[in-house]
Structure formats: C-alpha cells, structure tokens
C-alpha atoms as a PDB file:
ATOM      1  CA  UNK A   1       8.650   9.502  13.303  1.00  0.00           C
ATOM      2  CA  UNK A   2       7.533  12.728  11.398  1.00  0.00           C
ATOM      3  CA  UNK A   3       6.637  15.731  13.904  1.00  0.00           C
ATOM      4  CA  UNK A   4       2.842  16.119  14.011  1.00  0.00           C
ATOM      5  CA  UNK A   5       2.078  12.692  12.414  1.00  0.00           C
ATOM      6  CA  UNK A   6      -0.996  10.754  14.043  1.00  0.00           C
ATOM      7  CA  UNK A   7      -0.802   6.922  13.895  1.00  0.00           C
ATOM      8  CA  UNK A   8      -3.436   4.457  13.245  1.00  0.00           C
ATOM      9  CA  UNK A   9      -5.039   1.202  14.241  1.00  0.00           C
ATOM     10  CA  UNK A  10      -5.252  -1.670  10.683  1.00  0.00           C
ATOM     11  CA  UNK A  11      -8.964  -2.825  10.100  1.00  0.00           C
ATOM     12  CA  UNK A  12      -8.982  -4.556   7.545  1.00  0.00           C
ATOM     13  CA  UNK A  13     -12.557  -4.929   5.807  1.00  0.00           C
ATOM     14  CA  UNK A  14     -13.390  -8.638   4.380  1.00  0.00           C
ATOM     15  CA  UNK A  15     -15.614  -6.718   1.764  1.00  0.00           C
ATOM     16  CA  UNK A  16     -12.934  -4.502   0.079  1.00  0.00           C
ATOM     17  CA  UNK A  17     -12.604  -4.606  -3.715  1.00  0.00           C
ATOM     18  CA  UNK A  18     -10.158  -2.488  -4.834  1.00  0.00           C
ATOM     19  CA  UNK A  19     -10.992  -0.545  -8.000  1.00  0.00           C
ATOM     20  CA  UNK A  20      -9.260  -1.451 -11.200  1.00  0.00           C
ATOM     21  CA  UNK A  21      -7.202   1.877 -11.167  1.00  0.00           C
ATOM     22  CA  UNK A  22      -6.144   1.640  -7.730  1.00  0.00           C
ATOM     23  CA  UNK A  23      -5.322  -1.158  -8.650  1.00  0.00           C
ATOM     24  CA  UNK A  24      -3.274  -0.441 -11.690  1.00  0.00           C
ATOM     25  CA  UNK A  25      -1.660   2.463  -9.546  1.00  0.00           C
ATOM     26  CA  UNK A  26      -0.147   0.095  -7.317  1.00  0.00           C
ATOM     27  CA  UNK A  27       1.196  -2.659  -9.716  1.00  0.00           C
ATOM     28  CA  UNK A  28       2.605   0.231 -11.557  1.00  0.00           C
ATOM     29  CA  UNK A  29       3.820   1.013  -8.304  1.00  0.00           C
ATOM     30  CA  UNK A  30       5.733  -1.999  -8.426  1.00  0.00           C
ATOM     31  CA  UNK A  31       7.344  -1.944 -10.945  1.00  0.00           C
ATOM     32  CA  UNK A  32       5.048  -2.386 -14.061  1.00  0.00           C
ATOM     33  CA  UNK A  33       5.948   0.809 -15.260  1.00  0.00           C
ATOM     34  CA  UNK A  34       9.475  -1.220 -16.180  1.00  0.00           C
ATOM     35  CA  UNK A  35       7.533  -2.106 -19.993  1.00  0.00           C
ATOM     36  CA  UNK A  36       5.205  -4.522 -18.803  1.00  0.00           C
ATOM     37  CA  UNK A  37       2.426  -5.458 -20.894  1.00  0.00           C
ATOM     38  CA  UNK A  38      -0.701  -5.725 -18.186  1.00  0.00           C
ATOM     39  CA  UNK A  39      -2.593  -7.334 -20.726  1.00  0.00           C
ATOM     40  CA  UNK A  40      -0.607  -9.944 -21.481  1.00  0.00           C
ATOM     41  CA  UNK A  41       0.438 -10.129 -17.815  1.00  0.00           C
ATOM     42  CA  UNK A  42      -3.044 -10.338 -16.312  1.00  0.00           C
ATOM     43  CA  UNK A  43      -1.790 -12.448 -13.133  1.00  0.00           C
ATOM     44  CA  UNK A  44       0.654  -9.651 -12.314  1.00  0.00           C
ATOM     45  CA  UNK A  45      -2.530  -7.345 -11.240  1.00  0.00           C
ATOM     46  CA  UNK A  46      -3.782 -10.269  -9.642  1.00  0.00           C
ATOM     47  CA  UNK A  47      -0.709  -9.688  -7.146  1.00  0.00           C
ATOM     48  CA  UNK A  48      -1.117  -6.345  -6.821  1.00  0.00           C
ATOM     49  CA  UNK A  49      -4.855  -6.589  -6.081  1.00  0.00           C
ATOM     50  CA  UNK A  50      -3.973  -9.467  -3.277  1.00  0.00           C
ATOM     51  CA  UNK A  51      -1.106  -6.649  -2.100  1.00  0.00           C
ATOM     52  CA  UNK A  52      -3.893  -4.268  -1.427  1.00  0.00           C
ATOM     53  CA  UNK A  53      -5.748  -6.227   0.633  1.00  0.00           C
ATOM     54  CA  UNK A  54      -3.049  -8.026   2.727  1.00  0.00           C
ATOM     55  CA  UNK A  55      -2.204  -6.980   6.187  1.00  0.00           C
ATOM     56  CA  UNK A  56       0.509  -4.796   6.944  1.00  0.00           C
ATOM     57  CA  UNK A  57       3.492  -6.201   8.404  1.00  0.00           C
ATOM     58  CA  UNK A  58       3.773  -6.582  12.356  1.00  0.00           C
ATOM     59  CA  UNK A  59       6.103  -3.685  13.652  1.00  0.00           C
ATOM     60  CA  UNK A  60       4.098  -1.595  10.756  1.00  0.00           C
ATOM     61  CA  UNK A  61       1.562   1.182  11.587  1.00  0.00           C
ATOM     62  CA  UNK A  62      -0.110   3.481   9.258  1.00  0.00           C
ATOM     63  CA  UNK A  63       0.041   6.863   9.973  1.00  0.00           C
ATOM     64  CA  UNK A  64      -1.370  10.756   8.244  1.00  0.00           C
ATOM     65  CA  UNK A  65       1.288  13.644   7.775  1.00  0.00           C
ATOM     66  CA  UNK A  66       0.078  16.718   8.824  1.00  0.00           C
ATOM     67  CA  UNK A  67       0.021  16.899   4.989  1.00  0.00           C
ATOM     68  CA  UNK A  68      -2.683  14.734   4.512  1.00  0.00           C
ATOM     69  CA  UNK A  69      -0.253  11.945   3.205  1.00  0.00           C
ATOM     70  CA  UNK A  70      -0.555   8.455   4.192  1.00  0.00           C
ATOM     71  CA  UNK A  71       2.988   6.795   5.020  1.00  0.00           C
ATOM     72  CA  UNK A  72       3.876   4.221   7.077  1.00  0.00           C
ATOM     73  CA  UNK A  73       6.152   3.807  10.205  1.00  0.00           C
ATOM     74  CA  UNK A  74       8.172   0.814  11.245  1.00  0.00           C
ATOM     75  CA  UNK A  75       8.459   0.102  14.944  1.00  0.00           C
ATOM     76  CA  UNK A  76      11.461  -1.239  15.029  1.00  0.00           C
ATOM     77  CA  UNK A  77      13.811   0.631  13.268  1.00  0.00           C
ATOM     78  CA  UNK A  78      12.097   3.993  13.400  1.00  0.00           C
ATOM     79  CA  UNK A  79      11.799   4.275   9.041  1.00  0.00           C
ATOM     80  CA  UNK A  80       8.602   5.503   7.483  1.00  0.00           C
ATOM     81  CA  UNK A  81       7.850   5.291   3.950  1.00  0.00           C
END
C-alpha cells in the first residue's frame, strides 16, 4: 500500500450520469485510442459508461495518494493501480 495513502468506503449513487467526456476519457482508456471510430462504434461508449457506474470488485478499495491521485488497492495481493 502507498505510505500516507487513506482508503475509502464505495457508495455508489443510483443517480450518477457520467458526463460524455468522462466518459470518452475512460473508453479511450480502454483502449479506443487503438483507431476506433466512436461514432461508428456507439455501443462501445455504452460499455464504458456501464464501467463507470459498476461496482468495484470485492477485495478492491479506493484510496487518495497524498498526491491527490485516486488509485486503487487490492486486498489480496497487495497491488494498487
């Protein structure tokens, strides 16, 4: 775990709508940056907008760097990305 780094509890809000450059951000992300066409793959940001409001993993916490960065720490095996 990274020195200094204070973890967090999940709440996940029902309401959250995820703007369409967060949005883009994280299917690029994923790999759209590769030469995919988001316009003529539409239901690829559908995926990453369900992504971004999914549930992390159990054995997943999010936690904030003394940097102000957001990563996230895996119980079991001690990783963080």
């Amino acid at each position: 775990m990274p020195p200094n780094a204070k973890i967090f509890e999940e709440i996940l809000d029902p309401e959250f709508s995820p703007s369409n450059e967060l949005v883009m951000q994280y299917a690029f992300y994923l790999g759209m940056s590769l030469g995919i066409d988001p316009e003529q793959n539409q239901f690829l940001l559908e995926y990453a907008e369900q992504g971004l409001k999914e549930k992390i993993p159990e054995g997943w916490s999010p936690m904030l760097t003394e940097e102000g960065d957001l990563i996230y720490f895996n119980h079991f095996d001690n990783s963080f990305l």
